[in-house]
PDB file of N, CA and C in Angstrom:
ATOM      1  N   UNK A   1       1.532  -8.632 -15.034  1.00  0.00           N
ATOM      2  CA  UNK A   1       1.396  -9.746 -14.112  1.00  0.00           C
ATOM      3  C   UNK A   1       0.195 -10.589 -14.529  1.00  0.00           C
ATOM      4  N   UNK A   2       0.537 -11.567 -14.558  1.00  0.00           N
ATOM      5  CA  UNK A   2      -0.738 -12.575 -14.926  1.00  0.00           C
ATOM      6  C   UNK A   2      -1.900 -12.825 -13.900  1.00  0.00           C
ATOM      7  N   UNK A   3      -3.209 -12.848 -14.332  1.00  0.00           N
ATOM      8  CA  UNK A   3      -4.205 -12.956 -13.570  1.00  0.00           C
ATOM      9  C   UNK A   3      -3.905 -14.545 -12.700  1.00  0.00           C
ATOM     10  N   UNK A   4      -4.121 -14.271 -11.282  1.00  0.00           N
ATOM     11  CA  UNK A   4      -3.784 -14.937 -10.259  1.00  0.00           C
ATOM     12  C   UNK A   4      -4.951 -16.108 -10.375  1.00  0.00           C
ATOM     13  N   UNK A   5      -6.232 -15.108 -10.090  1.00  0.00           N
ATOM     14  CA  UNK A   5      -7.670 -16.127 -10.110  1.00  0.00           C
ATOM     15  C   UNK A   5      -8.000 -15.746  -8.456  1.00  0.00           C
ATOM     16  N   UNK A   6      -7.333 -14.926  -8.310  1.00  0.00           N
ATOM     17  CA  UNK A   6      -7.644 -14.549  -6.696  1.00  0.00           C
ATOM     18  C   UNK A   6      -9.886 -14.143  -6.817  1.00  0.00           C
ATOM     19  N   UNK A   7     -10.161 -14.723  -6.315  1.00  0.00           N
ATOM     20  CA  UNK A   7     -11.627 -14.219  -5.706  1.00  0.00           C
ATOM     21  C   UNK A   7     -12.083 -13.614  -4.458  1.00  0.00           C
ATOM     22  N   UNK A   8     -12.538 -12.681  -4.352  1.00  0.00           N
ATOM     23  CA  UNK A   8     -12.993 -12.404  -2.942  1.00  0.00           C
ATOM     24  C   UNK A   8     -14.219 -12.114  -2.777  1.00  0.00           C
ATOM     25  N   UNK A   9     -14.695 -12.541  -1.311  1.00  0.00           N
ATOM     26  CA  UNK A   9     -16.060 -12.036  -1.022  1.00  0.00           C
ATOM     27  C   UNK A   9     -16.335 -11.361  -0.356  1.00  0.00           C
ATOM     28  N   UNK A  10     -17.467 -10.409   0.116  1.00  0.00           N
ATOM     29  CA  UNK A  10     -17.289  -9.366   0.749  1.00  0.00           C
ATOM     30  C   UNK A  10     -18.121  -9.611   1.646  1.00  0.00           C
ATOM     31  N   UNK A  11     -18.538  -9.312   2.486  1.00  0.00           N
ATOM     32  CA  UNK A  11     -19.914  -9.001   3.488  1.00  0.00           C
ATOM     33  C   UNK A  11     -21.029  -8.364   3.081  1.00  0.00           C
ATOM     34  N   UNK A  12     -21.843  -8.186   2.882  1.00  0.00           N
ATOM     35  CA  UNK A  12     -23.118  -6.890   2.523  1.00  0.00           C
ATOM     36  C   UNK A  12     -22.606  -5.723   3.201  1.00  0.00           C
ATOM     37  N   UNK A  13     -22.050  -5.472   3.591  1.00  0.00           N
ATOM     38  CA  UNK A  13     -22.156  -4.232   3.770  1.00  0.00           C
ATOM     39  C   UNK A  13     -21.156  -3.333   2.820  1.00  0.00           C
ATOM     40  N   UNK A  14     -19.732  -4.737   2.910  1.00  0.00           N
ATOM     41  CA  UNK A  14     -18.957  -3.658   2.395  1.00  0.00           C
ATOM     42  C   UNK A  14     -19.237  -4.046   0.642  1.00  0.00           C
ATOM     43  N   UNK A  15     -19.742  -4.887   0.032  1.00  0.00           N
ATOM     44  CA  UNK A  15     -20.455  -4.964  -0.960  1.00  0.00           C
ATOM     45  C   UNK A  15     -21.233  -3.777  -1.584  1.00  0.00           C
ATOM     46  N   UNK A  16     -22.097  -3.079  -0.558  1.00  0.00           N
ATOM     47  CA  UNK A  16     -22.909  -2.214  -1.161  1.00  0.00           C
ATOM     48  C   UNK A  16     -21.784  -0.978  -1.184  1.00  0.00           C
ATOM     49  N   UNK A  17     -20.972  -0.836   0.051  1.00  0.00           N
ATOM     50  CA  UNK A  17     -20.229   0.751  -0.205  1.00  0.00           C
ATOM     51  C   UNK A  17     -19.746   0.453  -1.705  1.00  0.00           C
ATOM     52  N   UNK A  18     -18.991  -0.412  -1.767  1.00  0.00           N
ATOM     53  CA  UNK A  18     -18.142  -0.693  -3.117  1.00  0.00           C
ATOM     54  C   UNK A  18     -19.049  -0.393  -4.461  1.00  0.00           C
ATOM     55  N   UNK A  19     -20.001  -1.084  -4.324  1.00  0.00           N
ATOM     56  CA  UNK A  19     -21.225  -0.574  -5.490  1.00  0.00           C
ATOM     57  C   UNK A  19     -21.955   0.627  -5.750  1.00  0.00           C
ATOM     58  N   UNK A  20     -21.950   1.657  -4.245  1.00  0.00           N
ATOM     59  CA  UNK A  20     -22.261   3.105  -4.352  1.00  0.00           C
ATOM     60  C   UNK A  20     -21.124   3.412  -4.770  1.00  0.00           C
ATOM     61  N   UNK A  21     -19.916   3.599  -4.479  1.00  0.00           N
ATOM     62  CA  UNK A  21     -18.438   4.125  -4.426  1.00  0.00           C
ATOM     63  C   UNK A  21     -18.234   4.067  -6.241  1.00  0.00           C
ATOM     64  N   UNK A  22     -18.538   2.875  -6.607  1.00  0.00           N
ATOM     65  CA  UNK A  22     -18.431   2.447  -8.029  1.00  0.00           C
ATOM     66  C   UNK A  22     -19.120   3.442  -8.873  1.00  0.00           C
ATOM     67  N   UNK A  23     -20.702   3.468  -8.569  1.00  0.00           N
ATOM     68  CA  UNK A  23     -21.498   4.156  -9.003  1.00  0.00           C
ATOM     69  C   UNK A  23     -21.312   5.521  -9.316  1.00  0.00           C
ATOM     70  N   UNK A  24     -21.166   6.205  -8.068  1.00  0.00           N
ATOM     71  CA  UNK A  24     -20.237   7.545  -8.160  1.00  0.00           C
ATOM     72  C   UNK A  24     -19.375   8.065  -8.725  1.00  0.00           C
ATOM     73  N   UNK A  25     -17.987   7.241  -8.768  1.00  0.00           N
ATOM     74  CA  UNK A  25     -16.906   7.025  -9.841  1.00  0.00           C
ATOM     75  C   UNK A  25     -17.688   6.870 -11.181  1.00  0.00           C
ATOM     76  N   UNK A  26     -18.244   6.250 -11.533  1.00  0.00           N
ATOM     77  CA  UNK A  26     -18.586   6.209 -12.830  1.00  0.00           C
ATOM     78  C   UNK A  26     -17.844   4.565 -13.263  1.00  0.00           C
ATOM     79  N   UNK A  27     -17.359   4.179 -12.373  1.00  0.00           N
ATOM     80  CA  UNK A  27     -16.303   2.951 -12.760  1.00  0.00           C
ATOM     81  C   UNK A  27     -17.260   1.755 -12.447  1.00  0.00           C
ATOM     82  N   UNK A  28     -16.344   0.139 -13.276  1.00  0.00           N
ATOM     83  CA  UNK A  28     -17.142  -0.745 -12.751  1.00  0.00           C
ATOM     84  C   UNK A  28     -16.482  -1.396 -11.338  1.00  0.00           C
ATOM     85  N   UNK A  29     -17.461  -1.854 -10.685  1.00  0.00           N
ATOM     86  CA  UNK A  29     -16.773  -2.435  -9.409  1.00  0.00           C
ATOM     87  C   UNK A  29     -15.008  -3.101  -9.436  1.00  0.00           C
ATOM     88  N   UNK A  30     -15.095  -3.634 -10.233  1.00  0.00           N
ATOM     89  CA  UNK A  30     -13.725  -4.900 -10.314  1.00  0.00           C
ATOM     90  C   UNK A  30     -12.570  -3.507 -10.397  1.00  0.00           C
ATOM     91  N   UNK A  31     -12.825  -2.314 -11.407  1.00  0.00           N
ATOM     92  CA  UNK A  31     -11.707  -1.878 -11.354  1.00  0.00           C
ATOM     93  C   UNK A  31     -11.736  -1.141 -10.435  1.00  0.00           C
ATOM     94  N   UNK A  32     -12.851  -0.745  -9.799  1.00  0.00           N
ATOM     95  CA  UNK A  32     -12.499  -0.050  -8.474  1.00  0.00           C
ATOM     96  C   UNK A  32     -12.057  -0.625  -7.486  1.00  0.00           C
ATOM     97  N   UNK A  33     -12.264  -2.079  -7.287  1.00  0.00           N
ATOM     98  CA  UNK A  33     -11.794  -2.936  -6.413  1.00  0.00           C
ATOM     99  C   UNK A  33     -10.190  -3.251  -6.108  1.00  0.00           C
ATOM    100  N   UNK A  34      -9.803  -3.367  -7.842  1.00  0.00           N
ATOM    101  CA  UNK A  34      -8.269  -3.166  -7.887  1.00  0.00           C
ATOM    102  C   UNK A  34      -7.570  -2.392  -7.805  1.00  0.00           C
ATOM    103  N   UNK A  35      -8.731  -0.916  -8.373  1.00  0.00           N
ATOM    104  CA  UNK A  35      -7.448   0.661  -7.561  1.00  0.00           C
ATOM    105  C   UNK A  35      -7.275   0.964  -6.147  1.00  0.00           C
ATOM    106  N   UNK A  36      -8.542  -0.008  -5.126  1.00  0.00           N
ATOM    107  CA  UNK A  36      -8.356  -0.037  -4.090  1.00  0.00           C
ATOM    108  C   UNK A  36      -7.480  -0.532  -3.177  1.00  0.00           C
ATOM    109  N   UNK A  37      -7.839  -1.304  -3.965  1.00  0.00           N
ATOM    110  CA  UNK A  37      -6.358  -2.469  -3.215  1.00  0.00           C
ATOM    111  C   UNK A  37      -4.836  -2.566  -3.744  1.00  0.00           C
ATOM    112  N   UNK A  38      -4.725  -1.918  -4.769  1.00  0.00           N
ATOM    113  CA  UNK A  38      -3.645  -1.306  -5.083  1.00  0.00           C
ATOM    114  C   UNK A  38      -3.414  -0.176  -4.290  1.00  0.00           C
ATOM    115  N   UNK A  39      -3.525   0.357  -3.904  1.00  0.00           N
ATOM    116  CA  UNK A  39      -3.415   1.779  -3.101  1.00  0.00           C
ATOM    117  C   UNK A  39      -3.126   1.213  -1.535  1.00  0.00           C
ATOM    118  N   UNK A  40      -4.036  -0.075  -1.093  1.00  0.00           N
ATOM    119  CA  UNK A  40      -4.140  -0.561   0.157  1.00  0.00           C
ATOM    120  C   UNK A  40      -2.635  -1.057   0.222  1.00  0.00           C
ATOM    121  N   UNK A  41      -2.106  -2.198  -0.749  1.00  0.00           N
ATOM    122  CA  UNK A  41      -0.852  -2.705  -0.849  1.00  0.00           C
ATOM    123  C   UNK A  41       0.311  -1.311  -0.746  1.00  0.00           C
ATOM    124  N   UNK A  42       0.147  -0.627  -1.748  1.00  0.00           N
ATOM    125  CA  UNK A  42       1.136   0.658  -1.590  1.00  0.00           C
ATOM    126  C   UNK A  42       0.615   1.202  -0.336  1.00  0.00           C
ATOM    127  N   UNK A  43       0.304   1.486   0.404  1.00  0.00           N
ATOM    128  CA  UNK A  43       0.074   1.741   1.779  1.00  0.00           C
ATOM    129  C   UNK A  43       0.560   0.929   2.834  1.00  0.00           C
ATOM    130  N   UNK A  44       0.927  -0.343   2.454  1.00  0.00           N
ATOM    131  CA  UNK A  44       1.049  -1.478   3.422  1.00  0.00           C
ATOM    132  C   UNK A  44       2.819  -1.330   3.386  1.00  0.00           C
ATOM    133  N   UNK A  45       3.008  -1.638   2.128  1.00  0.00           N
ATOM    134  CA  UNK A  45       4.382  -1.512   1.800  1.00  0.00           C
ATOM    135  C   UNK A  45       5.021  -0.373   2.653  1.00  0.00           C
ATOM    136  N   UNK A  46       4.598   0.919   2.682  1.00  0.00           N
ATOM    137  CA  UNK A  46       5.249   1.856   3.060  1.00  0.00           C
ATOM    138  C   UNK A  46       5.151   1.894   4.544  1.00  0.00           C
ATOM    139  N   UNK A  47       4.323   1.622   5.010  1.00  0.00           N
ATOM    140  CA  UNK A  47       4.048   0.976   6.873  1.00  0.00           C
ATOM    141  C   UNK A  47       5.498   0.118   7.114  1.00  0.00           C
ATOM    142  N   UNK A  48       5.693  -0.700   6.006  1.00  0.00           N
ATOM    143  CA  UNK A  48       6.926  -1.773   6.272  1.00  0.00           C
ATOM    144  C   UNK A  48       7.882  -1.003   6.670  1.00  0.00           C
ATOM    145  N   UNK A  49       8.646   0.009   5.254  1.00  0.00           N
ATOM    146  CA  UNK A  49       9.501   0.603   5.452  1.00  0.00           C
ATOM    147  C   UNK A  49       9.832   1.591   6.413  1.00  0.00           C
ATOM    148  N   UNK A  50       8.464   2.173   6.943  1.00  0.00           N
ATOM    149  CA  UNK A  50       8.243   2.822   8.524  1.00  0.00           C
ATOM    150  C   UNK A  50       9.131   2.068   9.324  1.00  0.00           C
ATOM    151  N   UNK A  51       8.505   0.690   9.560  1.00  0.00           N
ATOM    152  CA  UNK A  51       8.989   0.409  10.436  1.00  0.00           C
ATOM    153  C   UNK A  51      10.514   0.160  10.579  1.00  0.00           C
ATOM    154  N   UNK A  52      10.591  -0.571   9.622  1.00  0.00           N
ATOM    155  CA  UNK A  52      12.560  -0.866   9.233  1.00  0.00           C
ATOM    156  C   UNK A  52      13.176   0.117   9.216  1.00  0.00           C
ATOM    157  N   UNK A  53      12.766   1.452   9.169  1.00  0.00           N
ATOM    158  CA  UNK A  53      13.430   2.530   9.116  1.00  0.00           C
ATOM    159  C   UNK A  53      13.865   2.915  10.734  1.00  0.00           C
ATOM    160  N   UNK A  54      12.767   2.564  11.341  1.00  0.00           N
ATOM    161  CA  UNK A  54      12.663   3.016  12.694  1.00  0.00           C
ATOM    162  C   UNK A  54      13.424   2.041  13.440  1.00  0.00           C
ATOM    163  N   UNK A  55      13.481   0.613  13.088  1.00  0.00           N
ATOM    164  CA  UNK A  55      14.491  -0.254  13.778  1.00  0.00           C
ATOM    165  C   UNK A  55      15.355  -0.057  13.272  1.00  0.00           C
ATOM    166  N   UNK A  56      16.378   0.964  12.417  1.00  0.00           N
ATOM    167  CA  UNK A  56      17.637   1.214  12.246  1.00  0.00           C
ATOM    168  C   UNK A  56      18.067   2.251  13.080  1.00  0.00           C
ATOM    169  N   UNK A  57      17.236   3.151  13.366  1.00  0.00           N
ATOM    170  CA  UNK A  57      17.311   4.257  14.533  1.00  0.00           C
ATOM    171  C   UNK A  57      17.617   3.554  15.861  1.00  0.00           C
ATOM    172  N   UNK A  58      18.896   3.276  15.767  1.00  0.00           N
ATOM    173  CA  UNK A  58      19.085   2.996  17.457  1.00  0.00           C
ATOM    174  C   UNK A  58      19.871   4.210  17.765  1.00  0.00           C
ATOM    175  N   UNK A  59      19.601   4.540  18.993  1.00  0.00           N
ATOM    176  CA  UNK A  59      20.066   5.839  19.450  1.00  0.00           C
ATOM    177  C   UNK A  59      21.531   5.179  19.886  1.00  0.00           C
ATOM    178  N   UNK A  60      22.843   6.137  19.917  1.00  0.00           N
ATOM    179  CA  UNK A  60      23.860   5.946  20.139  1.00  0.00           C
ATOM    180  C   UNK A  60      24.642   5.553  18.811  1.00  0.00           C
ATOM    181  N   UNK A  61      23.941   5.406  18.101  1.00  0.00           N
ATOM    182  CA  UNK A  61      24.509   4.447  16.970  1.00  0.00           C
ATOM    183  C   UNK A  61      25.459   5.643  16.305  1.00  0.00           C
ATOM    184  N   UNK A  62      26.289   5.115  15.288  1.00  0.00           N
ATOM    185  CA  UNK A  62      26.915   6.149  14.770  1.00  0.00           C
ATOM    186  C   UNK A  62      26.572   6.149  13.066  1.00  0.00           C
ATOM    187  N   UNK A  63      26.705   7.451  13.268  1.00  0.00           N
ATOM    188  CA  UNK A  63      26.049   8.821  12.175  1.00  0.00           C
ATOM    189  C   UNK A  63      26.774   8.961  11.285  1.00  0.00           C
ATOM    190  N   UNK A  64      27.100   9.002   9.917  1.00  0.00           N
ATOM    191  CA  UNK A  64      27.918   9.825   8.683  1.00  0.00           C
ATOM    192  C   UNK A  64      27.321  10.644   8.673  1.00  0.00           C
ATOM    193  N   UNK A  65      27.595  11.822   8.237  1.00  0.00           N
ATOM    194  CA  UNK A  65      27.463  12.973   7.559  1.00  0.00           C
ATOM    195  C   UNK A  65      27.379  12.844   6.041  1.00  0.00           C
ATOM    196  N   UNK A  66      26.450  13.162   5.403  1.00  0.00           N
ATOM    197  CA  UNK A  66      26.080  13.228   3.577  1.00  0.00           C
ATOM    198  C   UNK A  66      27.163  13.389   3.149  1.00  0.00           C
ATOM    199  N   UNK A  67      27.787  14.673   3.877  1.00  0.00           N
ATOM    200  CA  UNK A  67      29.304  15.334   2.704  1.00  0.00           C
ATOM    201  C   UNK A  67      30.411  14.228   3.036  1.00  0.00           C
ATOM    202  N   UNK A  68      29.903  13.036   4.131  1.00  0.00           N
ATOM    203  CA  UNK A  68      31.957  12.738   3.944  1.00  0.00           C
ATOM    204  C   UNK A  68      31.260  10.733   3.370  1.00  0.00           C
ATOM    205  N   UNK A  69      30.443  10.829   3.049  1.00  0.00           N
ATOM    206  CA  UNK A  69      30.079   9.401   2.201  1.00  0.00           C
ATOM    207  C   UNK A  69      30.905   9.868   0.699  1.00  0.00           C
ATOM    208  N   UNK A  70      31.816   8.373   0.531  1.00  0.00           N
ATOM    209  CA  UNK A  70      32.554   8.303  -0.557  1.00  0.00           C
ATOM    210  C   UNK A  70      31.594   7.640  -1.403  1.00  0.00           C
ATOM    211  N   UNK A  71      31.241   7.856  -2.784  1.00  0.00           N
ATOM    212  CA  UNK A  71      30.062   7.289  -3.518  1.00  0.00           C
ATOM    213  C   UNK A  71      30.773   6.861  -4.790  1.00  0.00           C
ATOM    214  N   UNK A  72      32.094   7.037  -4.821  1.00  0.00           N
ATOM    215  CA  UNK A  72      32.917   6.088  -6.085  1.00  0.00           C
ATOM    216  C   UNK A  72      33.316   4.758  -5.659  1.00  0.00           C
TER     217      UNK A  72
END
């Protein structure tokens, strides 16, 4: 994926966790920034599918059974 040019700024506070957090890791900020928020997005994503999953659950609704789905 091509670099967007996205910038962000942080607050001081969460500035410094990110720079201890970094430190610790051994990593530099930017890529810790992006495994973060990669992880945040894959987290977000799967909240989605929570939910869509859960608005297909209407009670009453009707059910197949695994064994009688025709898959040819």
């Amino acid at each position: 994926m091509a670099d967007s040019g996205i910038n962000i700024t942080f607050n001081s506070e969460i500035s410094e966790c990110l720079a201890g957090l970094a430190k610790i890791r051994n990593k530099p900020v930017k890529k810790l920034v992006e495994e973060l928020m990669q992880e945040a997005i894959e987290n977000e994503e799967d909240k989605i599918l929570i939910e869509r999953a859960a608005e297909l659950n209407v009670p009453g609704a009707e059910t197949v059974d695994l064994k009688d789905v025709k898959w040819d």
